[in-house]
Protein backbone atom coordinates (compact mmCIF):
# COMPACT_ATOMS: atom_id res chain seq x y z
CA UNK A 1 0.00 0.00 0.00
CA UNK A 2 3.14 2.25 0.83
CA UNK A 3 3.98 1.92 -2.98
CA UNK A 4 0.84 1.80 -4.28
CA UNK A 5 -0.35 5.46 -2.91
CA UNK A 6 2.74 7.19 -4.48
CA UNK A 7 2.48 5.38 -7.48
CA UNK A 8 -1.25 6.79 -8.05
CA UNK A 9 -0.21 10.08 -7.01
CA UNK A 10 2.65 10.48 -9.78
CA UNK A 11 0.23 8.97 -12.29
CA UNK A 12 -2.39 11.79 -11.34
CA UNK A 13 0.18 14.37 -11.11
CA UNK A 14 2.01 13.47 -14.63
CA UNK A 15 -1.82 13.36 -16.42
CA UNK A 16 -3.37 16.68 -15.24
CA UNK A 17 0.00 18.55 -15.34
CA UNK A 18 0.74 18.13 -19.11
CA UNK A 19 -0.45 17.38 -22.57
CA UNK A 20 1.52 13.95 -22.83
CA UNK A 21 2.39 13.28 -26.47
CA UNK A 22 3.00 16.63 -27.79
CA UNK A 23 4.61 15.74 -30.74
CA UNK A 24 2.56 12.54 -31.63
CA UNK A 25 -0.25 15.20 -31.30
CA UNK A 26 1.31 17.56 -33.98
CA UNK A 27 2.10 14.23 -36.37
CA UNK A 28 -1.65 13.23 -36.46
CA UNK A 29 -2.73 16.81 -36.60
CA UNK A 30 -0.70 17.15 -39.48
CA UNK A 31 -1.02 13.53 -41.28
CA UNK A 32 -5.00 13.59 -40.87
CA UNK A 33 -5.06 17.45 -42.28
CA UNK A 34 -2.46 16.79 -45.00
CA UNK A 35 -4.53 13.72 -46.17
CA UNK A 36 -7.70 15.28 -46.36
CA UNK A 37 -6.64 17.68 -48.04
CA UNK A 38 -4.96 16.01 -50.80
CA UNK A 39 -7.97 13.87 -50.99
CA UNK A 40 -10.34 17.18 -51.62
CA UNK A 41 -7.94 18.48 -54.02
CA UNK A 42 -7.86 15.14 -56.06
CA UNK A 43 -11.56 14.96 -56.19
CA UNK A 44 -12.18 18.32 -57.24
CA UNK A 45 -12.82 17.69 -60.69
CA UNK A 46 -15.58 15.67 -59.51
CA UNK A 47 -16.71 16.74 -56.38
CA UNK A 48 -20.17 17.67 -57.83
CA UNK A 49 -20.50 13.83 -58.82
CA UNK A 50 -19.27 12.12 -55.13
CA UNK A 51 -20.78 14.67 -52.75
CA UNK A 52 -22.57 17.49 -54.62
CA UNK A 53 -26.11 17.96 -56.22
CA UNK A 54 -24.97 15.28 -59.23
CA UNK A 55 -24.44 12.65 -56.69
CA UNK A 56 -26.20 9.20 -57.59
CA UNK A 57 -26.90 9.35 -54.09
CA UNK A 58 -29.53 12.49 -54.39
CA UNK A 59 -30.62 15.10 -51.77
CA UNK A 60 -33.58 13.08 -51.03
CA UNK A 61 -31.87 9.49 -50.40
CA UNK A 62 -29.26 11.63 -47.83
CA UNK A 63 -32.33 13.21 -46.50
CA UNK A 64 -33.72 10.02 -45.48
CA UNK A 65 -31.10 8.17 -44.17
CA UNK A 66 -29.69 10.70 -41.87
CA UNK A 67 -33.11 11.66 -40.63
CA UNK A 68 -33.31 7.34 -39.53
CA UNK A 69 -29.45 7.71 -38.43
CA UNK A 70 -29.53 10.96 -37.18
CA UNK A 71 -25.55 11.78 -38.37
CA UNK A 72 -24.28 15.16 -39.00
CA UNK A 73 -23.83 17.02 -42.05
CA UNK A 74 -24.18 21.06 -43.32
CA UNK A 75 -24.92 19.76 -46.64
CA UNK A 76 -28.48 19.20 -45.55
CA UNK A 77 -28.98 22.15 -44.71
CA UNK A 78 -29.73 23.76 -48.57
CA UNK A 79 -29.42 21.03 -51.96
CA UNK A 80 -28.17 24.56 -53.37
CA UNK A 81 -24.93 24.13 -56.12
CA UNK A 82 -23.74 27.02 -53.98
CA UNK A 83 -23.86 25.87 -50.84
CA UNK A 84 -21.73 22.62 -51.62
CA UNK A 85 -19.47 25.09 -52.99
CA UNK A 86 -19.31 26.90 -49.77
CA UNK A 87 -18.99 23.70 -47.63
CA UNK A 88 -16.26 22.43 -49.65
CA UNK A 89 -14.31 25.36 -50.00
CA UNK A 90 -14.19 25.72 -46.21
CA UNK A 91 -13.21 21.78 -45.93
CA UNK A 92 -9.76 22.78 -47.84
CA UNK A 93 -9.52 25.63 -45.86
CA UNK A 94 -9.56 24.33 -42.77
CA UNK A 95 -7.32 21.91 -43.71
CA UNK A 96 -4.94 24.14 -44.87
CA UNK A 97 -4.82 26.00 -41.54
CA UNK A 98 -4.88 22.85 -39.33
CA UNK A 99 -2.18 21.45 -41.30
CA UNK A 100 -0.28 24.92 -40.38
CA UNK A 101 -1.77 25.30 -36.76
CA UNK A 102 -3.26 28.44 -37.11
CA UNK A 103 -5.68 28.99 -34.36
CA UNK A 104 -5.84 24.84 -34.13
CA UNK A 105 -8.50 24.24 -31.65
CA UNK A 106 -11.16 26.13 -33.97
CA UNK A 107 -9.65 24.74 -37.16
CA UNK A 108 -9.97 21.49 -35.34
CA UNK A 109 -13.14 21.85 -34.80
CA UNK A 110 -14.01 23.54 -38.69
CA UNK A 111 -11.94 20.05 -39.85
CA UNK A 112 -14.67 18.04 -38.36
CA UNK A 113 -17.08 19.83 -39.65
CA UNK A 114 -15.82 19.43 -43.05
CA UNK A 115 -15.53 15.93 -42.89
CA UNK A 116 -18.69 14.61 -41.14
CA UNK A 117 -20.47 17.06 -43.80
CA UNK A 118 -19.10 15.45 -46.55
CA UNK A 119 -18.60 11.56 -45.92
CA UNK A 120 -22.06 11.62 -44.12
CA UNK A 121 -23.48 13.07 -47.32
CA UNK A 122 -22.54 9.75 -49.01
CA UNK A 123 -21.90 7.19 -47.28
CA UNK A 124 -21.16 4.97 -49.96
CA UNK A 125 -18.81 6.56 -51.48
CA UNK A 126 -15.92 5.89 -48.35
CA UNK A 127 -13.31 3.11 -47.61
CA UNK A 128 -11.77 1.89 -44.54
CA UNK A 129 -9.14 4.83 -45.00
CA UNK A 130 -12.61 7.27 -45.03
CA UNK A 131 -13.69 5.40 -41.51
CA UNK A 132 -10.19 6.12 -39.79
CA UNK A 133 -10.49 9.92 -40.79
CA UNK A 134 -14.12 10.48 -40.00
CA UNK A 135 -13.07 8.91 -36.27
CA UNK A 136 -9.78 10.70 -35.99
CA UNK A 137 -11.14 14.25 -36.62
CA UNK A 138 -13.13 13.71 -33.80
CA UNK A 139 -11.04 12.91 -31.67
CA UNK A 140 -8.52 15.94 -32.69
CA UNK A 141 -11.08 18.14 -31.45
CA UNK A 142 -10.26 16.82 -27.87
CA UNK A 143 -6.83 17.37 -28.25
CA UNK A 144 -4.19 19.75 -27.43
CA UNK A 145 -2.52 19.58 -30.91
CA UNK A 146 -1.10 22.43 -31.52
CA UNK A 147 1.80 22.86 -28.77
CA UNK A 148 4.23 22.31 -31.23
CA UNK A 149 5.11 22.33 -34.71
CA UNK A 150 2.46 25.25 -35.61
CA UNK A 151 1.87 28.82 -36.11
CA UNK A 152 -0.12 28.69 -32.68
CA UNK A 153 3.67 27.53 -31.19
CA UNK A 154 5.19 30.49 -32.92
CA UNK A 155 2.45 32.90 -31.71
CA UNK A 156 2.65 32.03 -28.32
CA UNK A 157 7.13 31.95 -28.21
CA UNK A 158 6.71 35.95 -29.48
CA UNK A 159 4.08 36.26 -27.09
CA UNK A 160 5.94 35.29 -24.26
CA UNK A 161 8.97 37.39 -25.45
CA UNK A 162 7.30 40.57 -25.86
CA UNK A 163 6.05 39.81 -22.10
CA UNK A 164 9.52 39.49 -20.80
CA UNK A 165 10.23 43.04 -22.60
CA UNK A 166 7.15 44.43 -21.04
CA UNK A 167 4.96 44.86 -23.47
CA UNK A 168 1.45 44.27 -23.55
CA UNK A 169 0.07 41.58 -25.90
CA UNK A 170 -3.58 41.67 -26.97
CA UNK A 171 -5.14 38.98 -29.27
CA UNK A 172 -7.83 40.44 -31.39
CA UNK A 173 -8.39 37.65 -33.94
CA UNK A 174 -9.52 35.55 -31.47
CA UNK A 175 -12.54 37.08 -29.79
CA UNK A 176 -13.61 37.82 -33.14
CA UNK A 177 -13.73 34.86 -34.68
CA UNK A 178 -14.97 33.60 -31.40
CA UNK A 179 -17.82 36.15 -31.59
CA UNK A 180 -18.64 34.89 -35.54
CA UNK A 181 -19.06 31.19 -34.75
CA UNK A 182 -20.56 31.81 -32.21
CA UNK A 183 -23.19 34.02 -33.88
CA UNK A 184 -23.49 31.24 -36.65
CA UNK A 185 -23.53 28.40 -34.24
CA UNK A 186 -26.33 29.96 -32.42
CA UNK A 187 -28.06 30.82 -35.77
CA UNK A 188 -27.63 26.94 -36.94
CA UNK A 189 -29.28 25.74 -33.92
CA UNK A 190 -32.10 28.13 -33.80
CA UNK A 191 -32.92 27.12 -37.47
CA UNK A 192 -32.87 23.49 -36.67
CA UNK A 193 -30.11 22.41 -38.04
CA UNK A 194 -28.72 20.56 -35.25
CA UNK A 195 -31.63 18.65 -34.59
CA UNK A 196 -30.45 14.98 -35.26
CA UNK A 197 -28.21 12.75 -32.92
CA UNK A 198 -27.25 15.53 -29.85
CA UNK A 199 -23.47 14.77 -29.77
CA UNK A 200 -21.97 16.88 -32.35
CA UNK A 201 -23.90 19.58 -31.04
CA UNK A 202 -23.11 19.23 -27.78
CA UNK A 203 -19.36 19.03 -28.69
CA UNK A 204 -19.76 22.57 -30.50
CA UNK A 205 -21.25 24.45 -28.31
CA UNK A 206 -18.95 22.66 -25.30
CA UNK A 207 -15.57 23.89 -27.44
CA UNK A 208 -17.48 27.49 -28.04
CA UNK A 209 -17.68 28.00 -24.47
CA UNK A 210 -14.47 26.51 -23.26
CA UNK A 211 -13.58 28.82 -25.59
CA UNK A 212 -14.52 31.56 -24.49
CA UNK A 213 -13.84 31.15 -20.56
CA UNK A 214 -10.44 30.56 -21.31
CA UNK A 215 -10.03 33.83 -23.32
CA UNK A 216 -12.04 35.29 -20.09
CA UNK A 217 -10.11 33.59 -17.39
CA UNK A 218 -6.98 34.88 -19.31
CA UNK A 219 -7.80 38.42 -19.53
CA UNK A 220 -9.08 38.15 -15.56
CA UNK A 221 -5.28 37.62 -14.44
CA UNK A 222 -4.37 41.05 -16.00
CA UNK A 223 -0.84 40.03 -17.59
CA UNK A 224 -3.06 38.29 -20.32
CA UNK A 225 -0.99 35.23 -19.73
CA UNK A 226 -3.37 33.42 -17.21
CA UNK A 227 -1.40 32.44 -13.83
CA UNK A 228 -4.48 32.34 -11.74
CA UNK A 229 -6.24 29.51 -9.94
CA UNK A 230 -8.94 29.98 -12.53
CA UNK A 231 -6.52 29.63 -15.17
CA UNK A 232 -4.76 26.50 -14.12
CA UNK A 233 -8.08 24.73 -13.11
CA UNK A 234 -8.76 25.02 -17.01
CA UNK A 235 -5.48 24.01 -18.14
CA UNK A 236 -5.61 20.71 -15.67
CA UNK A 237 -9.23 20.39 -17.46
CA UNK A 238 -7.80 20.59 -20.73
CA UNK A 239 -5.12 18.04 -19.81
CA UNK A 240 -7.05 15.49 -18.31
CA UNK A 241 -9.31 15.63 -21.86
CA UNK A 242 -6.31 15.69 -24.35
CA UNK A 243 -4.75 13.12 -22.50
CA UNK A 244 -7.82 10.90 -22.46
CA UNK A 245 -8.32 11.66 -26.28
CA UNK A 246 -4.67 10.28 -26.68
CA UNK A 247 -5.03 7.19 -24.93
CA UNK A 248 -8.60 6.56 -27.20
CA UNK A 249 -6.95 7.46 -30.51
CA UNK A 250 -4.24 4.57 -29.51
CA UNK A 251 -6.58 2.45 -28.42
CA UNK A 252 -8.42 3.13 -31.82
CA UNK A 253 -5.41 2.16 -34.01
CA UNK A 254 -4.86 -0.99 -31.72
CA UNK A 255 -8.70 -2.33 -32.16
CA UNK A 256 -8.45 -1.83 -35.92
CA UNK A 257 -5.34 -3.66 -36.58
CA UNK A 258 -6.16 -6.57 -33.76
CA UNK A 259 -9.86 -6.57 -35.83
CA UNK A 260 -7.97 -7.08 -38.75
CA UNK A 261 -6.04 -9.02 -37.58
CA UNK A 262 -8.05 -11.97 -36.03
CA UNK A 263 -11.04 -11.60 -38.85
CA UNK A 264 -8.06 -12.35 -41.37
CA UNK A 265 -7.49 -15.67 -39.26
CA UNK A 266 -11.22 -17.03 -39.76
CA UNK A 267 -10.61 -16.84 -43.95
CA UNK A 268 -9.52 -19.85 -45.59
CA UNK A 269 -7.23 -17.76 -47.96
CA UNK A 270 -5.61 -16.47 -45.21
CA UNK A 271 -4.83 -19.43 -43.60
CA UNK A 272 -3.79 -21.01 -47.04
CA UNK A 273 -1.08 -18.02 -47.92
CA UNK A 274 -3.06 -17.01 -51.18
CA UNK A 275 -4.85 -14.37 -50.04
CA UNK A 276 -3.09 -11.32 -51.52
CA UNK A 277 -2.66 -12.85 -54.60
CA UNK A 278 -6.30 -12.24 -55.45
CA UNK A 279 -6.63 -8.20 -55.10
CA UNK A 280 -3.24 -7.91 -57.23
CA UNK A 281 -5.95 -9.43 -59.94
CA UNK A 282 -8.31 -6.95 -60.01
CA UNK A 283 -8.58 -4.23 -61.90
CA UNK A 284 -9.40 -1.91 -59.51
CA UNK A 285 -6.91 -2.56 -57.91
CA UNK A 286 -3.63 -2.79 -60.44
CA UNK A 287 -2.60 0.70 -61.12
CA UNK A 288 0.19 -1.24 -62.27
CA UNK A 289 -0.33 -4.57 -63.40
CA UNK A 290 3.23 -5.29 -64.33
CA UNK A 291 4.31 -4.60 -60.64
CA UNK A 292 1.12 -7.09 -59.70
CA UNK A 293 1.91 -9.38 -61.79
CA UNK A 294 6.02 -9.60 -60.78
CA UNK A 295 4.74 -9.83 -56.76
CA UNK A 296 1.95 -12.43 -57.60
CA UNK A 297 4.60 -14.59 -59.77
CA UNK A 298 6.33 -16.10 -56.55
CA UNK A 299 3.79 -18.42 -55.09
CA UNK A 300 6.78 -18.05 -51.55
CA UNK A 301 6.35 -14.41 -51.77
CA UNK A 302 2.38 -13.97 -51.76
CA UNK A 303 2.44 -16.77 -48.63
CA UNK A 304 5.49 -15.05 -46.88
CA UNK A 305 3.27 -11.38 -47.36
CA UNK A 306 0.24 -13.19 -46.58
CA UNK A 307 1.15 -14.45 -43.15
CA UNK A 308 3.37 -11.61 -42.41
CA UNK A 309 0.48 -9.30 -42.75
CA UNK A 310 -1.43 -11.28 -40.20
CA UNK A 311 1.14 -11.59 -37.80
CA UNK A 312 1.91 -8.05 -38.02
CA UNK A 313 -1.57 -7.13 -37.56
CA UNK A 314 -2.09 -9.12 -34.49
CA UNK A 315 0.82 -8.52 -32.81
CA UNK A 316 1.37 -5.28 -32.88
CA UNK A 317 -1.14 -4.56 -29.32
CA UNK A 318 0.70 -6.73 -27.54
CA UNK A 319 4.18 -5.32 -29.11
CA UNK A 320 3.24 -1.50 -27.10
CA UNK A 321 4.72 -3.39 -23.65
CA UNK A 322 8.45 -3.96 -25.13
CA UNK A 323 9.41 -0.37 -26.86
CA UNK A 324 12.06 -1.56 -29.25
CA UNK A 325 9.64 -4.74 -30.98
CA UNK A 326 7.02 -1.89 -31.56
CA UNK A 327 9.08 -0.25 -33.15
CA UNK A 328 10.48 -2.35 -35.46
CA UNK A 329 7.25 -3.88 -36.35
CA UNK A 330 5.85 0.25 -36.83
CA UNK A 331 8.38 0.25 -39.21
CA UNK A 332 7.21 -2.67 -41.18
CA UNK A 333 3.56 -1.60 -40.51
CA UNK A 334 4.49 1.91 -42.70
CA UNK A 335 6.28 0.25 -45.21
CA UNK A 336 3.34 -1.91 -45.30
CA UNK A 337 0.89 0.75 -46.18
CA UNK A 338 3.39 2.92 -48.78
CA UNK A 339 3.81 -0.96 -50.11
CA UNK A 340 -0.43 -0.56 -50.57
CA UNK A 341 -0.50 2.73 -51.59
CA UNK A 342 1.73 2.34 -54.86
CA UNK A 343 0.82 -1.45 -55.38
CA UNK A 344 -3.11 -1.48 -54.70
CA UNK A 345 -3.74 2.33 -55.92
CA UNK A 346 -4.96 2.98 -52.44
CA UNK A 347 -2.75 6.32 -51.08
CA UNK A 348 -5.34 7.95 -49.24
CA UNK A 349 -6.04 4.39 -46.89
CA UNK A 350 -2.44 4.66 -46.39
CA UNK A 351 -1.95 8.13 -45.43
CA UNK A 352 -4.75 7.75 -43.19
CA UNK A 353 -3.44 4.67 -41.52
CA UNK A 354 0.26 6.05 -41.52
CA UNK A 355 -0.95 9.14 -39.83
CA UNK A 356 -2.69 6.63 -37.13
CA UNK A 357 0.42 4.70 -36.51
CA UNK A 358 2.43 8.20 -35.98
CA UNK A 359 0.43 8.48 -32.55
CA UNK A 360 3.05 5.34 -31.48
CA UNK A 361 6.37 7.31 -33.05
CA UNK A 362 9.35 7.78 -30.43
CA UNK A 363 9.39 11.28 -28.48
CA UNK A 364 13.24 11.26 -30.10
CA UNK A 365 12.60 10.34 -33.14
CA UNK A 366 10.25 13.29 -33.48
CA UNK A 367 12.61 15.35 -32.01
CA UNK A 368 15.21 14.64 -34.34
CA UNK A 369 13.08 14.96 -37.27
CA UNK A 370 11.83 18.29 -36.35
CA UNK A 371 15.60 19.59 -35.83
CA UNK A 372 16.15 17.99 -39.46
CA UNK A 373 13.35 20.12 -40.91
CA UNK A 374 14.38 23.24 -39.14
CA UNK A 375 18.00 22.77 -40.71
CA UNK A 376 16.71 22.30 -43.88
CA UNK A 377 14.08 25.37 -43.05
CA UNK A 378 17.51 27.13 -42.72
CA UNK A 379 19.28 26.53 -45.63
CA UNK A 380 16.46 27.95 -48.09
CA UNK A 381 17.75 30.38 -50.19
CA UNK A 382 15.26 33.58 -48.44
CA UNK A 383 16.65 32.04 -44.56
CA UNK A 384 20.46 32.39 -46.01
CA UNK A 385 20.04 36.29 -47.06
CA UNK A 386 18.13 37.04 -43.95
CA UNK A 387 20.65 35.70 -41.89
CA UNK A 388 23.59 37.05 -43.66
CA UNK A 389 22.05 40.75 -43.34
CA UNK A 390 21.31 39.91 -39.59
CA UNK A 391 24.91 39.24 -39.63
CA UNK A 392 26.30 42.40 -41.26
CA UNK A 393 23.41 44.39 -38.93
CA UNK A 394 25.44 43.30 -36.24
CA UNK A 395 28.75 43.56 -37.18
CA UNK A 396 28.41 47.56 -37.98
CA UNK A 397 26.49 48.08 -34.81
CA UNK A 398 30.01 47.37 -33.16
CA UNK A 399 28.99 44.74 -30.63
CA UNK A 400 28.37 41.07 -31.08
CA UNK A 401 24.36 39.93 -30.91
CA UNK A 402 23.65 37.88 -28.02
CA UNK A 403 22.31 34.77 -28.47
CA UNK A 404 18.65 34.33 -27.21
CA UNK A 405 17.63 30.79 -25.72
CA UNK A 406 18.87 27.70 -27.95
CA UNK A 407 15.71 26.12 -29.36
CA UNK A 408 15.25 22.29 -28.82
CA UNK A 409 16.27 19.48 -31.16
CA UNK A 410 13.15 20.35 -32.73
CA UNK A 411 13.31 23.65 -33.88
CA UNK A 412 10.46 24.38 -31.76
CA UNK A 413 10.55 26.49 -28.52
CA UNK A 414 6.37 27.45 -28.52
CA UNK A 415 3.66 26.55 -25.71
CA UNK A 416 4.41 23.03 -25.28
CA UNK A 417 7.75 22.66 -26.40
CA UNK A 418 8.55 21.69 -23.25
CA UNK A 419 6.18 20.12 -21.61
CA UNK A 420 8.14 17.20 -20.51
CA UNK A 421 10.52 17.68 -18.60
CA UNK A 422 10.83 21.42 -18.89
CA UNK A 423 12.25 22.49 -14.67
CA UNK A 424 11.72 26.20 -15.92
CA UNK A 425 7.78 25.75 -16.28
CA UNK A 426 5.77 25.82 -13.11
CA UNK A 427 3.77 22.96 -12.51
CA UNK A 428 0.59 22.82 -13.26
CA UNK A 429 -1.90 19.77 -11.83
CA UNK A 430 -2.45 18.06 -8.75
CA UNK A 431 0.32 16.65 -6.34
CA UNK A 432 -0.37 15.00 -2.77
């Protein structure tokens, strides 16, 4: 019992005093944005034809199954040419911007939006790729994704160094676009729009609010910076939900492969070593049927991939308790899907599921890519000249510039940078 009670008390410490995972976070926020978006951008030719008012699946065959299923979507709102055009225009924008972390929480939100409106407009038209998406972007709304790796990170590093100069920092896109959703949110709901199943409502108007008392609670402090009790009740609020979110999207990727995984067992091509050997002959699926036809021609290979993709699939839940087998067998799980992507025709499945094994990526790993692509961030040609004039600045100003803090291996030093680990950055959660 004397090791139990400190045990519990670290573990409730560590998950209301941080956003574990900030990293992983970024990764998924970016993946999940970054394949969306591609996918909208692909299908724009013929968006009118898989979501729009051409759709085999008309207005009036949406209309009825959402009113019997009671999902989610803004395209019901109008069967207007014009109001697709709206809704899909702000699906790539919000992409955009989450992919950048501009103001992620909203986009977040905007992202899910954009997604439930447009694979619950037809259904049919999805795969399993579309399934992982349509779950993930709800659970990014839970998340505190934006700590590093975004414009949000950058904001808040020159935020907190104009602070330490003294100055006063005032955020006026926020209340206002707090203000405008807000005003459409409420006009939405009045108009009965919201009126099927009561969760996606209640998550908008729940991320409105918390919205808004944390702009509030911030401003309440008076250094704009939120130190107060008030403050850091929120913040252990917000970490006990990302947190929670994080464990669920893992536990998401887990069930699908160990689903997979086990269903693949039952089949009788599976457990005679043939069974990729019969998508490689379909049409739909042979983007390139001389690269089919060379994997199909080895009778060992299609058994060795057969089985390998089974055991993969069903090991890899059981893999998360030893660190180094998880991550050799994430590494053959990617290579897996880029393997799919080029062979099948299938990159937007892949992307998706890529982006869902990134929640399982080392901390260092991470680190040491972000530091890669802040070097290379560097050596653009527009970085070099600013530097060099930086550097001449300095030199005729007679005294050497002094260096400000180093950055970390990332190339990151915004809000959440540091969460882990950080001695510099006053606790924030419960202790005994």
């Amino acid at each position: 019992m004397n090791r139990v009670l400190p045990a519990v008390t670290r573990g409730i410490a560590r998950v209301t005093g941080a956003a574990l995972g900030p990293f992983q976070t970024a990764v998924i926020r970016i993946g999940f944005s970054a394949t969306w978006l591609l996918f909208l951008l692909r299908e724009l030719p013929h968006r009118h034809e898989l979501y729009g008012p051409q759709s085999p699946w008309g207005h009036d065959l949406a209309e009825q199954l959402i009113a019997d299923n009671g999902a989610f979507t803004a395209l019901m709102w109008s069967d207007g040419r014009a109001w697709f055009e709206i809704v899909y225009a702000l699906a790539v924008l919000s992409s955009v911007l989450l992919l950048l972390g501009w103001r992620t929480r909203t986009m977040s939100v905007l992202f899910m939006v954009g997604v439930l409106s447009l694979q619950n407009r037809s259904v049919f038209m999805g795969d399993g790729g579309d399934n992982v998406l349509h779950l993930m972007s709800i659970y990014l709304v839970l998340t505190r994704c934006g700590r590093v790796w975004s414009l949000d990170a950058r904001r808040a590093r020159r935020a907190d160094e104009a602070r330490a100069r003294g100055e006063r920092v005032a955020d006026r896109v926020g209340p206002v676009l707090w203000c405008v959703l807000g005003f459409l949110l409420l006009t939405v709901t009045l108009a009965g729009g919201l009126d099927g199943d009561w969760f996606v409502p209640a998550l908008l108007w729940t991320v409105w609010v918390a919205q808004g008392l944390w702009w509030a609670v911030g401003r309440g402090t008076g250094n704009g910076v939120g130190n107060g009790q008030p403050r850091i009740l929120l913040d252990v609020v917000a970490n006990v939900v990302h947190n929670g979110a994080l464990v669920v999207i893992m536990a998401e990727a887990c069930l699908i492969y160990a689903t997979a995984g086990w269903y693949k067992i039952q089949g009788s091509r599976w457990q005679d070593g043939t069974a990729v050997y019969y998508p490689l002959h379909l049409d739909y699926f042979s983007p390139w049927p001389a690269l089919s036809d060379a994997l199909s021609s080895s009778g060992t290979m299609v058994m060795l991939i057969t089985y390998g993709t089974v055991v993969v699939q069903v090991a890899f839940p059981f893999t998360l308790f030893n660190r180094r087998v998880k991550n050799v067998l994430l590494a053959v799980m990617m290579t897996e899907h880029a393997v799919i992507a080029v062979v099948l025709g299938l990159p937007f499945f892949s992307l998706a599921m890529i982006a869902a094994d990134a929640v399982f990526l080392p901390t260092s790993f991470l680190r040491r890519l972000g530091g890669w692509a802040a070097r290379g961030r560097d050596r653009l040609p527009g970085r070099l000249a600013a530097r060099r004039a930086r550097g001449k600045q300095a030199g005729a100003g007679g005294a050497a510039a002094v260096p400000g803090p180093r950055a970390g291996s990332d190339g990151t030093a915004g809000a959440g940078a540091g969460d882990e680990g950080d001695p510099r950055r006053a606790h924030v959660g419960f202790r005994a």
